[in-house]
Structure formats: structure tokens, C-alpha cells
Protein backbone atom coordinates (compact mmCIF):
# COMPACT_ATOMS: atom_id res chain seq x y z
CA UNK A 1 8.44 10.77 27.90
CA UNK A 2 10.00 7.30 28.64
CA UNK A 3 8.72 4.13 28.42
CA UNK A 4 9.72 0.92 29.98
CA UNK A 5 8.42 -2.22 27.78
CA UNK A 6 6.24 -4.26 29.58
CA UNK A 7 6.01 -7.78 28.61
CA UNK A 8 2.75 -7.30 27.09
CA UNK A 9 4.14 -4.40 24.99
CA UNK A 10 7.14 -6.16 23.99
CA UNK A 11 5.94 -8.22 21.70
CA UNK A 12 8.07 -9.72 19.41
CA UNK A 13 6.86 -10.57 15.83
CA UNK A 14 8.89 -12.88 13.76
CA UNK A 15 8.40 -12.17 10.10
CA UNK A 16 11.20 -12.60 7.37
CA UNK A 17 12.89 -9.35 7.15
CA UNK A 18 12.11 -7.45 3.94
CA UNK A 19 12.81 -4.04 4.52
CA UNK A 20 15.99 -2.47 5.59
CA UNK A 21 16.68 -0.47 8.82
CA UNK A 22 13.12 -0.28 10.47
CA UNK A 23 9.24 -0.23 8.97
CA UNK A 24 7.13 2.60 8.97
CA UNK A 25 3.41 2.64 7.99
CA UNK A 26 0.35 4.66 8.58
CA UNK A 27 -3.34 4.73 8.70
CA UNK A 28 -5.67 7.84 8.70
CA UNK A 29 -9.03 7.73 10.86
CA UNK A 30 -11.45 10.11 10.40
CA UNK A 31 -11.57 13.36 13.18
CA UNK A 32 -13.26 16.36 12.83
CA UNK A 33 -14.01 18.78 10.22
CA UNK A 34 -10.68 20.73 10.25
CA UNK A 35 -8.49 17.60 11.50
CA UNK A 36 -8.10 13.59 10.98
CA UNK A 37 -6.58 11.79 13.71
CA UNK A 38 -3.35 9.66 12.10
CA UNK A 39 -1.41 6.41 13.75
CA UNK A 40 1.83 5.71 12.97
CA UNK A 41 3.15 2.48 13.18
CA UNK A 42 6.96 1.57 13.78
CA UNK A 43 8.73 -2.10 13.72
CA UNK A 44 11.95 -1.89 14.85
CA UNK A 45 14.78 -4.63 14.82
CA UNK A 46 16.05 -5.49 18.46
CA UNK A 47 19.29 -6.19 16.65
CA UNK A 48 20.19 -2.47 15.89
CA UNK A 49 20.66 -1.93 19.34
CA UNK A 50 23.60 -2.23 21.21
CA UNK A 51 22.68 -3.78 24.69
CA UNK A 52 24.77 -3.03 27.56
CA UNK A 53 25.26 -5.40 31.16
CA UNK A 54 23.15 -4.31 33.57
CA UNK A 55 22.42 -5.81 36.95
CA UNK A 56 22.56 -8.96 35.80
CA UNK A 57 20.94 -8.65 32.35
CA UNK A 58 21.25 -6.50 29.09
CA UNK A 59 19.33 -3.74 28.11
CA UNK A 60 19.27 -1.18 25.17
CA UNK A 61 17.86 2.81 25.02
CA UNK A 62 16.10 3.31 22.06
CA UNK A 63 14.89 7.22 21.14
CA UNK A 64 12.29 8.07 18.59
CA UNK A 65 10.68 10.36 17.00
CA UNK A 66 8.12 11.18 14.69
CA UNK A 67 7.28 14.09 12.37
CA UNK A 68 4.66 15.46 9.80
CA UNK A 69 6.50 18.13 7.61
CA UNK A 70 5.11 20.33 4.87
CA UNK A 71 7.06 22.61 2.26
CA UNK A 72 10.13 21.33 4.26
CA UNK A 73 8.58 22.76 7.87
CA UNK A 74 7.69 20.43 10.73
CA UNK A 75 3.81 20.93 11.96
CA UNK A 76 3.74 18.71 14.18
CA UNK A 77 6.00 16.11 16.35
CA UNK A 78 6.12 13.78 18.85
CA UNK A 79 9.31 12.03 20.81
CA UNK A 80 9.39 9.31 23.41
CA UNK A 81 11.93 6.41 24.45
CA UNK A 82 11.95 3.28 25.70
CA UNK A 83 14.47 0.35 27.17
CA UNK A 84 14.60 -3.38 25.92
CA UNK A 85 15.99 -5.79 28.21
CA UNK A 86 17.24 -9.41 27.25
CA UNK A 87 19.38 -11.99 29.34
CA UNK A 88 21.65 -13.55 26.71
CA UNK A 89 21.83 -10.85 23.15
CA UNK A 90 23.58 -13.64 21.42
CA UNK A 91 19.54 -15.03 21.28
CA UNK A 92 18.62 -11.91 19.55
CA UNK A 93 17.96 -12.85 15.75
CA UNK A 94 17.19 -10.28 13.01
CA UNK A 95 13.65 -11.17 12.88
CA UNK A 96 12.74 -9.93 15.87
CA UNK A 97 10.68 -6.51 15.67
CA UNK A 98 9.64 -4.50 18.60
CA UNK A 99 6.31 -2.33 17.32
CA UNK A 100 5.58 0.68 18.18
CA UNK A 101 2.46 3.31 17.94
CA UNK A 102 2.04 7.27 18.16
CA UNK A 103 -1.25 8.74 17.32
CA UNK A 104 -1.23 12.35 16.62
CA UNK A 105 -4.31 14.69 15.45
CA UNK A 106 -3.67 16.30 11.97
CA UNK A 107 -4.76 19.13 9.52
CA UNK A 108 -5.75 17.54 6.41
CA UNK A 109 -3.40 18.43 4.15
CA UNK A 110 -0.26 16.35 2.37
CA UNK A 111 2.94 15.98 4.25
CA UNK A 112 5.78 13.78 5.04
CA UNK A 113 6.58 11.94 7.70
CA UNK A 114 9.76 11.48 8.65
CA UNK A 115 10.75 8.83 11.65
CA UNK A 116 13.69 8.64 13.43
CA UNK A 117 15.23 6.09 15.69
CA UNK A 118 18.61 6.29 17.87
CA UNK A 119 19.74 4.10 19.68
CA UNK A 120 21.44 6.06 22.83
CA UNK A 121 23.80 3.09 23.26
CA UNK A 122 25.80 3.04 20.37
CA UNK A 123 24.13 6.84 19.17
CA UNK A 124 23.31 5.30 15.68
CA UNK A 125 20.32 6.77 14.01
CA UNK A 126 18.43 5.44 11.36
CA UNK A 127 15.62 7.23 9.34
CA UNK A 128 12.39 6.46 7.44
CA UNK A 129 10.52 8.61 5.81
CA UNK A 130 6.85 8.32 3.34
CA UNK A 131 4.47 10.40 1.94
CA UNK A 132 1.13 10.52 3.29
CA UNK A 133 -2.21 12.58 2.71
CA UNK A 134 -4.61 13.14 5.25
CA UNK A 135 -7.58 13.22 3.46
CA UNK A 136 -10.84 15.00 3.96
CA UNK A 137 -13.81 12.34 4.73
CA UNK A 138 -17.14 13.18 3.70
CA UNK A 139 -20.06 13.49 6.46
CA UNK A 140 -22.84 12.81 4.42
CA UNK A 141 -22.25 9.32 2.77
CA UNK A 142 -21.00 6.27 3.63
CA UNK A 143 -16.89 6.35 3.86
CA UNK A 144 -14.57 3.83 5.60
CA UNK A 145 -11.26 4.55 7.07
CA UNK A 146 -7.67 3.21 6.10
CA UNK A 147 -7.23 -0.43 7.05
CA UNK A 148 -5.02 -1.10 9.81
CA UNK A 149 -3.09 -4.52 9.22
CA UNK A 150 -1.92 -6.80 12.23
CA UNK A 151 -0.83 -10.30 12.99
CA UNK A 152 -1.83 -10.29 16.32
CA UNK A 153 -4.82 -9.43 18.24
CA UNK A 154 -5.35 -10.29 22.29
CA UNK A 155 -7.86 -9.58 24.45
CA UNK A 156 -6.48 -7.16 27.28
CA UNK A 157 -7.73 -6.27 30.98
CA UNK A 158 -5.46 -3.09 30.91
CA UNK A 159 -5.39 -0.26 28.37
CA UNK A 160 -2.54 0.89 26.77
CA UNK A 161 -1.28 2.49 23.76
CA UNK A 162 -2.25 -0.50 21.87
CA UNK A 163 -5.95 -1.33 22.91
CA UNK A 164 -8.72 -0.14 20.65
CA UNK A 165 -12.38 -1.35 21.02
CA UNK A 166 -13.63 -4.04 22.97
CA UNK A 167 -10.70 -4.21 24.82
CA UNK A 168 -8.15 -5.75 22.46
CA UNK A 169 -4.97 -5.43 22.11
CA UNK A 170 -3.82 -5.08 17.81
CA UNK A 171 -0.38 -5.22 17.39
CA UNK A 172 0.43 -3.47 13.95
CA UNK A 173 2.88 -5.04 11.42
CA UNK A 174 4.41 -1.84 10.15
CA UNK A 175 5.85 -3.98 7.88
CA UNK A 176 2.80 -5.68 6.08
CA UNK A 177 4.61 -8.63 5.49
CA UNK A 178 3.56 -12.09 6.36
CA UNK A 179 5.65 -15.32 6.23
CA UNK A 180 4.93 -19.18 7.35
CA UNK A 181 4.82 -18.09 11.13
CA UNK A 182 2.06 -15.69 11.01
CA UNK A 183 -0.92 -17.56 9.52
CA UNK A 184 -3.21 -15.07 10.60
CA UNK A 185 -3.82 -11.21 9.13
CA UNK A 186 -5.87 -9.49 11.20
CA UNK A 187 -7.75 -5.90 9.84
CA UNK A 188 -8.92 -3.33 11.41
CA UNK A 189 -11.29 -0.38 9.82
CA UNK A 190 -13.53 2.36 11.02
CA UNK A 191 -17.20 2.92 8.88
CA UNK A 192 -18.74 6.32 9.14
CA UNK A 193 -21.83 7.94 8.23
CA UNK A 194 -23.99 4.55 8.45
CA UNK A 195 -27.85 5.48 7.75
CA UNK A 196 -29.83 5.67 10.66
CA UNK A 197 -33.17 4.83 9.59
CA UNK A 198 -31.72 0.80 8.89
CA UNK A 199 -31.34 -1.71 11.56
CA UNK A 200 -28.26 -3.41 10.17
CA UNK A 201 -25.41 -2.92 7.27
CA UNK A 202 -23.35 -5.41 5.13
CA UNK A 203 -19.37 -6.19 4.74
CA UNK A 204 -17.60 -8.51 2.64
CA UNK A 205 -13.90 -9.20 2.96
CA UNK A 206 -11.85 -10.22 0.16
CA UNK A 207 -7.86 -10.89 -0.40
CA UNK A 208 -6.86 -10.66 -3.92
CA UNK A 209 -3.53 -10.48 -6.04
CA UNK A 210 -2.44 -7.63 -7.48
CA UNK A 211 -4.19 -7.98 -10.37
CA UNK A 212 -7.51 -7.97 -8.58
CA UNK A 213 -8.12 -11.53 -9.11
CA UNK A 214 -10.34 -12.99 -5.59
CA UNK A 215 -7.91 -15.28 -3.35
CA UNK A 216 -10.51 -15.49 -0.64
CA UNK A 217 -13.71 -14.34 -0.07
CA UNK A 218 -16.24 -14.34 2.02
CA UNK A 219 -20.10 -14.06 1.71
CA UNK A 220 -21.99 -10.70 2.31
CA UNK A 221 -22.12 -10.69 6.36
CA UNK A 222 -24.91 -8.47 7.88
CA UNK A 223 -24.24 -6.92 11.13
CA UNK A 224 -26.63 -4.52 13.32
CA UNK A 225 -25.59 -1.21 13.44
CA UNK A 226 -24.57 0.58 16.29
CA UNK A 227 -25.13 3.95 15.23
CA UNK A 228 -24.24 5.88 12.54
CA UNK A 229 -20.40 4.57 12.91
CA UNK A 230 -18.91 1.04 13.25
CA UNK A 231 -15.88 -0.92 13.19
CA UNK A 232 -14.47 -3.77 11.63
CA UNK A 233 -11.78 -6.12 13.01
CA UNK A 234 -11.53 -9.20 10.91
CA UNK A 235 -9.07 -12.39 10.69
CA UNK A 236 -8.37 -14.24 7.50
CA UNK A 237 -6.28 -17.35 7.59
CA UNK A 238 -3.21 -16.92 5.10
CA UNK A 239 -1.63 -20.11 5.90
CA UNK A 240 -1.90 -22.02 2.12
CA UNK A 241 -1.46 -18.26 -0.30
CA UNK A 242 2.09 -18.46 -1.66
CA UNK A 243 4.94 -15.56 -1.78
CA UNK A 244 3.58 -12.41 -3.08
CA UNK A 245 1.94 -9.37 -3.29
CA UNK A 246 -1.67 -9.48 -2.22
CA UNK A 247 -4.59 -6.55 -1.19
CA UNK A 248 -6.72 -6.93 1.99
CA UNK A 249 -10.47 -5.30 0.84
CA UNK A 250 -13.07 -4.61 2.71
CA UNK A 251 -16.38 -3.44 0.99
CA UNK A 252 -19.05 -1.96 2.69
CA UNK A 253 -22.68 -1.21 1.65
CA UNK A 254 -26.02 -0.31 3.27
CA UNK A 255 -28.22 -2.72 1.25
CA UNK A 256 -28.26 -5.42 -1.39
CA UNK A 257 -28.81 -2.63 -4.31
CA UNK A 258 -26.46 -0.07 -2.37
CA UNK A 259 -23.27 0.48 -4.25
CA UNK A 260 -20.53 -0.75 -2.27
CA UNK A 261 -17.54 1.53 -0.77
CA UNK A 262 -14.28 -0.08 -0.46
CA UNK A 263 -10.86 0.37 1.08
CA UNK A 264 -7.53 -1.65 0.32
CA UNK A 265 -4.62 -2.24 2.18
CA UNK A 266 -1.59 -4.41 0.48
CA UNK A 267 0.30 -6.73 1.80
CA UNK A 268 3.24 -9.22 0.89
CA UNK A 269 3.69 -12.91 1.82
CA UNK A 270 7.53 -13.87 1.81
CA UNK A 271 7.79 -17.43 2.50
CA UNK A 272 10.21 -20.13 1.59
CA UNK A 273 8.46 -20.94 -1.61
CA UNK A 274 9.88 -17.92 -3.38
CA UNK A 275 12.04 -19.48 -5.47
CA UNK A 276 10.17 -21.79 -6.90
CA UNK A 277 7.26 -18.83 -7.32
CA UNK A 278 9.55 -16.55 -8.88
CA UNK A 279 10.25 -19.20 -11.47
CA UNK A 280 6.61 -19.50 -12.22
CA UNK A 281 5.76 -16.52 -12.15
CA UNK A 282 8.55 -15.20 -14.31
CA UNK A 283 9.22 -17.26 -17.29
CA UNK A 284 13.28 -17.36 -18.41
CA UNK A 285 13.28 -15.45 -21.32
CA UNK A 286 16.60 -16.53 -23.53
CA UNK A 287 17.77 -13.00 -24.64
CA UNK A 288 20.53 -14.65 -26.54
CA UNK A 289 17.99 -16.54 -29.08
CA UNK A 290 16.14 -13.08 -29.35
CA UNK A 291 16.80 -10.92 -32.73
CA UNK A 292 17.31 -7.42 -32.35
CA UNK A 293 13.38 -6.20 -33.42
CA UNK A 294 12.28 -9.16 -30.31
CA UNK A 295 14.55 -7.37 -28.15
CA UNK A 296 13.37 -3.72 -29.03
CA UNK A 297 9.61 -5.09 -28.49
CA UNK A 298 10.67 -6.95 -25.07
CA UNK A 299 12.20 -3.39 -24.29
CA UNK A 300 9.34 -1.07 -25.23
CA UNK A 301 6.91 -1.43 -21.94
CA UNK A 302 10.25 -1.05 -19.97
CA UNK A 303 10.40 2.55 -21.24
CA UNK A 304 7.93 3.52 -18.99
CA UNK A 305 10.82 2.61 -15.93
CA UNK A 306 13.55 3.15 -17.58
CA UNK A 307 15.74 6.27 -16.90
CA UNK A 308 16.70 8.57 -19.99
CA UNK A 309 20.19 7.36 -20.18
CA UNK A 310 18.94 4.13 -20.08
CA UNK A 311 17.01 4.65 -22.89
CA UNK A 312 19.63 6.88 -25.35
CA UNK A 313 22.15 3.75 -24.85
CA UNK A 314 19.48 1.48 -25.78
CA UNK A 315 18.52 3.33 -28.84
CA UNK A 316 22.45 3.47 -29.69
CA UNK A 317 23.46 -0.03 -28.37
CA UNK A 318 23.98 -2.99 -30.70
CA UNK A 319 22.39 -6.38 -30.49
CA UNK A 320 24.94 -7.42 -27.54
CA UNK A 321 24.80 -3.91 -25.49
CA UNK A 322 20.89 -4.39 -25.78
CA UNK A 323 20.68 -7.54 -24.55
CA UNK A 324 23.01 -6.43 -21.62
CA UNK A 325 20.47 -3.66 -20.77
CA UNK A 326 17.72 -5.58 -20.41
CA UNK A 327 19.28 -8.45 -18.72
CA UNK A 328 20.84 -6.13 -15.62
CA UNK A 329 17.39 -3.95 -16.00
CA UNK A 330 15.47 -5.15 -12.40
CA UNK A 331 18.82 -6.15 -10.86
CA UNK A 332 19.55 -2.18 -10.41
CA UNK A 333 16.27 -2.01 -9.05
CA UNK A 334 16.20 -4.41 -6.61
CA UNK A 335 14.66 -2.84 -3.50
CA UNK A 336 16.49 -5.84 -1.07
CA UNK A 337 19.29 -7.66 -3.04
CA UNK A 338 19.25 -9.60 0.01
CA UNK A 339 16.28 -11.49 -0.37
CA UNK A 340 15.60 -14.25 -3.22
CA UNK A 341 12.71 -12.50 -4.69
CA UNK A 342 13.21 -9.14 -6.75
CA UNK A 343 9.95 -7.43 -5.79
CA UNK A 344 10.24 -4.59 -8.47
CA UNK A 345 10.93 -7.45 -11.28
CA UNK A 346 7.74 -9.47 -9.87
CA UNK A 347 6.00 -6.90 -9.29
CA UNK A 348 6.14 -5.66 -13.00
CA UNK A 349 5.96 -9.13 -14.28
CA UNK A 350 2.45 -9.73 -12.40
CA UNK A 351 0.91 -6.06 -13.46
CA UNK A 352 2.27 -6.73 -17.12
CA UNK A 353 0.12 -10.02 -17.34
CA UNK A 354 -2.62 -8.12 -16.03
CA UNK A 355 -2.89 -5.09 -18.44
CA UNK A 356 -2.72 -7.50 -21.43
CA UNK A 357 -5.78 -9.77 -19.82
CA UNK A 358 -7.69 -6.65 -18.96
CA UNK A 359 -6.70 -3.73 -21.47
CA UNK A 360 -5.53 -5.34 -24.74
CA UNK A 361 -7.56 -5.22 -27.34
CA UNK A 362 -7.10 -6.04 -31.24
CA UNK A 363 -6.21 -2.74 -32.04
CA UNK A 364 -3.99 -2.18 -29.39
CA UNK A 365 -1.73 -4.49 -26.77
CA UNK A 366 -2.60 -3.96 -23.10
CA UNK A 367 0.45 -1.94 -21.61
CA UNK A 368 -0.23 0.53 -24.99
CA UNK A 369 -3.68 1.50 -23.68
CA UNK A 370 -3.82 4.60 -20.95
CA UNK A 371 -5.55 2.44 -18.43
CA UNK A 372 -2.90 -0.43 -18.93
CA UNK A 373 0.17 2.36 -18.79
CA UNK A 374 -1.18 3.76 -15.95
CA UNK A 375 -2.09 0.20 -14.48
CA UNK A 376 1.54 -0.97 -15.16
CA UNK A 377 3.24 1.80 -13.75
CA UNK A 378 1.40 2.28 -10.20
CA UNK A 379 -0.27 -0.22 -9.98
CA UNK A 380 -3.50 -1.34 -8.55
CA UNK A 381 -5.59 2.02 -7.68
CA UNK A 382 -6.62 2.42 -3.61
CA UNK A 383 -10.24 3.43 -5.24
CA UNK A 384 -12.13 3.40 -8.31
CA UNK A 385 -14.89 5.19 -9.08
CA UNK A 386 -16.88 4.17 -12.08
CA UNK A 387 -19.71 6.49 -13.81
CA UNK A 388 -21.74 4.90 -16.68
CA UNK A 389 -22.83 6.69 -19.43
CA UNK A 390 -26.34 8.60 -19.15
CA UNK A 391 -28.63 11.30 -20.71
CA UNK A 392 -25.48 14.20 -19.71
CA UNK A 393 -22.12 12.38 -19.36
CA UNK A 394 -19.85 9.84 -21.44
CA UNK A 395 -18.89 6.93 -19.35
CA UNK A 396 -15.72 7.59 -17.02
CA UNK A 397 -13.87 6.15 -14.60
CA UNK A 398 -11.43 8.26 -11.51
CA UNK A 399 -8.76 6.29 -10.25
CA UNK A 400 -7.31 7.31 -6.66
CA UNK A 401 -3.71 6.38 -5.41
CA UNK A 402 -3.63 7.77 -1.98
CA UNK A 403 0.10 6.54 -1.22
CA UNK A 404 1.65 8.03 -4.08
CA UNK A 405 2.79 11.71 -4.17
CA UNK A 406 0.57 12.47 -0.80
CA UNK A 407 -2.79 11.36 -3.13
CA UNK A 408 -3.01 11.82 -6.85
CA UNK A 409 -6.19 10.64 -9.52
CA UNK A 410 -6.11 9.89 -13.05
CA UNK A 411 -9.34 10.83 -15.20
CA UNK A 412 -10.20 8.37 -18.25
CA UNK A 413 -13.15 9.17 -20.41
CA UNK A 414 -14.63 6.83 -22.69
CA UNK A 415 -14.30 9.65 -25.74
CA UNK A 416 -15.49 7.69 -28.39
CA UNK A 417 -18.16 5.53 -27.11
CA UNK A 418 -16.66 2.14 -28.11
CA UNK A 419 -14.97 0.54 -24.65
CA UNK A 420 -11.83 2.68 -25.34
CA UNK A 421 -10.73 4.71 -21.94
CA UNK A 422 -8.53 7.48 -22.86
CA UNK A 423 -6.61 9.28 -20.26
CA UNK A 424 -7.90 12.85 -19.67
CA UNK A 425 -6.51 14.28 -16.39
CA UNK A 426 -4.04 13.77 -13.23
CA UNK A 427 -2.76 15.39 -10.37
CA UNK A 428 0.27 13.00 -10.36
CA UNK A 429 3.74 14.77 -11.42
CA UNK A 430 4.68 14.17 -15.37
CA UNK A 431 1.26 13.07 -16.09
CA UNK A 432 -1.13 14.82 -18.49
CA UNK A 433 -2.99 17.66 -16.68
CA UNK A 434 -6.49 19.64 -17.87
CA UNK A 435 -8.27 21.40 -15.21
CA UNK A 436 -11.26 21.44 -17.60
CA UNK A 437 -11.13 17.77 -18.06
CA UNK A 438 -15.16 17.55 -17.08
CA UNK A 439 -15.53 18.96 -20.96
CA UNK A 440 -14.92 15.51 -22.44
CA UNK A 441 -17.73 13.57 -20.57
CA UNK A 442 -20.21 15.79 -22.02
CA UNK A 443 -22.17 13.66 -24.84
CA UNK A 444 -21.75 14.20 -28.60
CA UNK A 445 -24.07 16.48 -29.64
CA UNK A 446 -24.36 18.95 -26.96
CA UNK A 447 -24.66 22.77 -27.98
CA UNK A 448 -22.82 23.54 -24.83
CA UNK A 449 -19.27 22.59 -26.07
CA UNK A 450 -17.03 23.18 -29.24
CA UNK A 451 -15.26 20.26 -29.07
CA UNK A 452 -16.38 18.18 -31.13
């Protein structure tokens, strides 16, 4: 299949340029019973495309496709190209992105997907690839799809691969990244299973940092219901939040006493305040006033990163070879040495300051606990679910990462009845596993168990 871009479908977003190569994201919608129906969103940089005279003008030949694999075997895949023209390329700049969309109907099941764009010019290739699960949705409660980000949304007279409901046009930003030209983010979710003996639900959108703290917020809205599924497209203006990593949320509930249900989406701002936010956000630390106990205790939480070499030679390193360590630590893990900000270092620097607000204790500092290890390492779950205690269970608390791995949980279980949440069970790799975690929510006391 070839496509020629119409204007209206080449649109061209200009966003600072974080990633390498080309952005790929995702969002799963629920289908049937057996299958969820998954879009796939591309950005891709005009500038990796050679563009060749033709009558009178340039134009490129782009090829892509996409795949879901499983256990290294392709299920399913989809191809297509399409032609870019441009009168002068020396106007091209490396923030323009052409998006792209391909929506495909999928077991649920985890896979990979694995995109791949040539250009037929210059017969360069370049390849993304990201884990994805495609979950099972329930039928019988109230469940909201993944949220689809955008920074533009139009109204449109003529369908095409971009139109959803109410005939508009939303572009996706593959990328998720917002800078000082787009002072819009735009969301788009699907809610299922709505009750049908109510008249009307209510949704509340929120954008908060990574550590969960509210940015924006809006009031409880209530909407009338037009059946037992809805949609939600709503625009938040972005204009005055600084450089940074930030969650979209959208919680929706039937009534005031309902608990809510909630799906994230996270995003990054990248403006040109970054400097200046990086240096309040990440305090210099003088490593050479440090002693060689400060240095070990600076080190510690980074042993949760850190490779094994990296930590044998810090165990065997003296004061100087320690210090070196930690000072080149985040600048080998740089995901774009390109850019000003060191997203893995401010990242980590933002989670850390969260865990020991949230998790510390007097016993115990925050990035010790299970929740704040956990916390620190992937950061903010895509879904809690909290159970209080009650006549037959120990409180407890299942946290859900659906990006990571194709979907893993983590399990902690308020063991001794005091506030302390002790990690019990996960599907993710390395992590502590016990199939029979359910054991340990059962109350002291109970003649069932032997445990305690």
C-alpha cells in the first residue's frame, strides 16, 4: 500500500528532539474477548530522508513497517509507504516530525514490537523496537483504556487514518514530549462498562510530577452517559510547567462514593529552562569535601543501578577511584548526551526525593524500604490497587507497570500491622517471586495457616 501525504496528513510537529532516530509509542483499546485492537504511533524526522529533484520540487520515499513478535516469531504485520515532498530541503530542520498511525487487531498476550523505517532514497533503515502487553479488560466493571497523547486536535470534514469520534482529527506525538511551541496536550481515552441504570458519570483530569505531587487539576466534571461506553478527549494548557517529567491522569468513577479507576500516561516537557531546572533540581554535591564513609552512603541507593563491575571496583577502589565512580555514574547513562538535561540522572534525583518524603521512616530511610526500592527503581506504578485491612485480609497494596517487561506487579503486604509494606511477590525478572503470596494477607490468628 502507498500513500501520498496530503497536506492535512503532513503535519509537521515541532518539538525539541529528544529521542534518537524516530519515536515509537502505543496505546491498547479494548476489542473483543479473544482480541484488543492496538495503535501504533510513529514520528519520523523529515531530515533522515534523502530528497531527490523532481519536476520541479524534492521529494523522499519512505517504507515502513510494523510488527508484533512473540518468542522471537512475528504474529502479525503490517507495511505501507509514503512520499514527502518539499521545494527547498535546505528549510528542512531536525525538528520536524512527520506522524504516522497503523492500527492492527491483537491476541492479548505480551510481545514486541518492532518498527522499521527505510528510506528507499538513500536505502537507510532505522529501527525501534518496545515491549508492550495487550492486556485483557474486564467486562463487568468499570475499566478505561490507555491514554492516547497529542498536541494537536482539528476538526475534519474527511476521514482518514487519523479521525476518531466526532470527526476530529488527533495527531499523536509518538514522542510524548512537549516544548515552548506546543502549549497544548491533548488526551484521548476510551471508558467501558459504564452502569446503565445512571444517567451520567464523573472524570477528573490531573497532571502531576513524577512523584505524584498535583500540577493541575481540575474539579470532578459530570457528563451524561451515552451508553455503557464513552470517550474522553481533553486539553490541558502546559504553557507555564517547567522541563520535566510529568503524568497525564485521568480518573473515572460512577458516583461521589464510587472508587475511582485511573489510567496514566507520562510525558516530558523539554524547554529552554533546563539548565537552570537541572540545577535546582539537582543540588552540586562536592565529592572532593566528602570522606570516604559519605561517599559509601552517597553510593549505596546507586547499587540498585549500578552494574556488578561497577560495584566490585567500588568496593576495592580508594577514596579517589570512588569518587571517580560516582562522579562519571549518570554520564554513562545518559540516554541523549546531546541534550542539556541527563534524564536518567533527573529522573533518579526526583524519585530519590520522593521515596524519602513518602517511605522513610525512623527506623528506616526511604530508598531502604521495599516500596521506596521498588519506587526508585521503576518508578511511578501505571496502577495501584489498595486493599485495607478487614475481618479476612492484612492490608495490601498491587502495584502494576504495564510498560515494563510486557506488564509485571509487585505484591506488598502490611505483615506486621504497623504501616510497614513489605514486598511479597512479582512477576518482574530478578524480583522476589511466591506464587502463594495470598498466604501473608491472611490475619494473625487464623487456624488456616502455619505461618505464623
Amino acid at each position: 500500500m502507498k500513500v501520498k501525504i496530503s497536506l492535512l496528513l503532513l503535519i509537521i510537529i515541532s518539538i525539541p528532539s529528544i529521542a534518537a532516530d524516530f519515536d515509537l509509542d502505543y496505546a491498547v483499546f479494548r476489542g473483543d474477548e479473544a482480541n484488543d485492537v492496538v495503535e501504533v504511533y510513529l514520528m519520523i524526522p523529515r531530515i533522515l530522508f534523502d530528497f531527490v529533484e523532481s519536476d520541479g520540487a524534492y521529494r523522499s520515499s519512505a517504507f515502513v513497517r510494523v510488527a508484533f513478535a512473540y518468542d522471537d516469531t512475528v504474529r502479525q504485520m503490517k507495511e505501507w509507504s509514503f512520499t514527502d515532498r518539499v521545494e527547498d530541503p535546505n528549510q528542512i530542520t531536525d525538528i520536524q516530525k512527520i506522524p504516522e498511525i497503523v492500527t492492527m487487531t491483537i491476541p492479548k498476550s505480551k510481545y514486541q514490537i518492532i518498527a522499521i523505517v527505510m528510506d528507499l532514497n538513500s536505502k537507510k533503515t532505522y529501527r525501534k523496537e518496545t515491549n508492550i502487553i495487550v492486556r485483557d479488560f474486564t467486562f463487568d466493571k468499570l475499566a478505561l483504556s490507555d491514554i492516547q497523547l497529542s498536541s494537536q486536535i482539528s476538526q475534519t470534514e474527511t476521514q482518514n487514518k487519523f479521525s476518531k469520534y466526532f470527526n476530529y482529527d488527533i495527531i499523536p506525538n509518538a514522542s510524548n514530549v512537549y516544548g515552548d511551541q506546543n502549549p497544548m496536550i491533548y488526551a484521548f481515552c476510551e471508558v467501558y462498562n459504564l452502569k446503565t441504570d445512571l444517567q451520567s458519570y464523573q472524570v477528573q483530569y490531573t497532571i502531576t510530577d513524577i512523584n505524584a505531587k498535583i500540577i493541575q487539576q481540575n474539579d470532578w466534571l459530570k457528563k451524561k452517559k451515552p451508553g455503557t461506553s464513552a470517550v474522553e478527549i481533553k486539553g490541558m494548557n502546559i504553557a507555564e510547567l517547567n522541563s520535566g517529567l510529568y503524568n497525564f491522569k485521568i480518573a473515572v468513577r460512577e458516583e461521589n462514593t464510587d472508587p475511582e479507576t485511573v489510567a496514566y500516561k507520562r510525558f516530558y516537557i523539554a524547554k529552554n529552562d533546563q539548565n537552570k531546572l537541572m540545577a535546582e533540581a539537582m543540588e552540586e554535591v562536592n565529592l572532593s569535601a566528602l570522606s570516604e564513609k559519605e561517599l559509601i552512603e552517597l553510593f549505596n541507593p546507586l547499587k540498585y543501578f549500578a552494574t556488578d563491575k561497577e560495584r566490585k571496583m567500588f568496593r576495592k577502589s580508594n577514596i579517589d577511584g570512588k569518587r571517580n565512580i560516582i562522579n562519571n555514574f549518570w554520564k554513562t547513562r545518559d540516554p541523549d548526551p546531546t541534550t542539556p538535561l541527563n534524564e536518567a540522572e533527573f529522573g533518579y534525583q526526583q524519585r530519590m526525593k520522593y521515596v524519602a518524603e513518602q517511605f522513610s521512616s525512623p527506623q528506616r530511610e526511604g530508598w531502604k524500604t521495599d516500596m521506596g526500592r521498588v519506587f526508585l527503581i521503576y518508578g511511578q506504578p501505571s496502577e495501584i490497587e489498595r486493599f485495607p485491612s478487614s475481618l479476612g485480609t492484612k492490608p495490601y497494596q498491587i502495584w502494576y507497570y504495564y510498560e515494563f517487561e510486557g506488564g509485571v506487579f509487585f505484591v506488598f503486604v502490611d505483615k506486621s500491622g504497623f504501616g510497614m509494606m513489605e514486598l511479597v511477590h512479582s512477576t518482574a525478572r530478578n524480583e522476589l517471586q511466591d506464587e502463594a503470596w495470598r498466604r501473608w494477607i491472611q490475619p494473625i490468628g487464623n487456624a488456616d495457616n502455619d505461618y505464623y
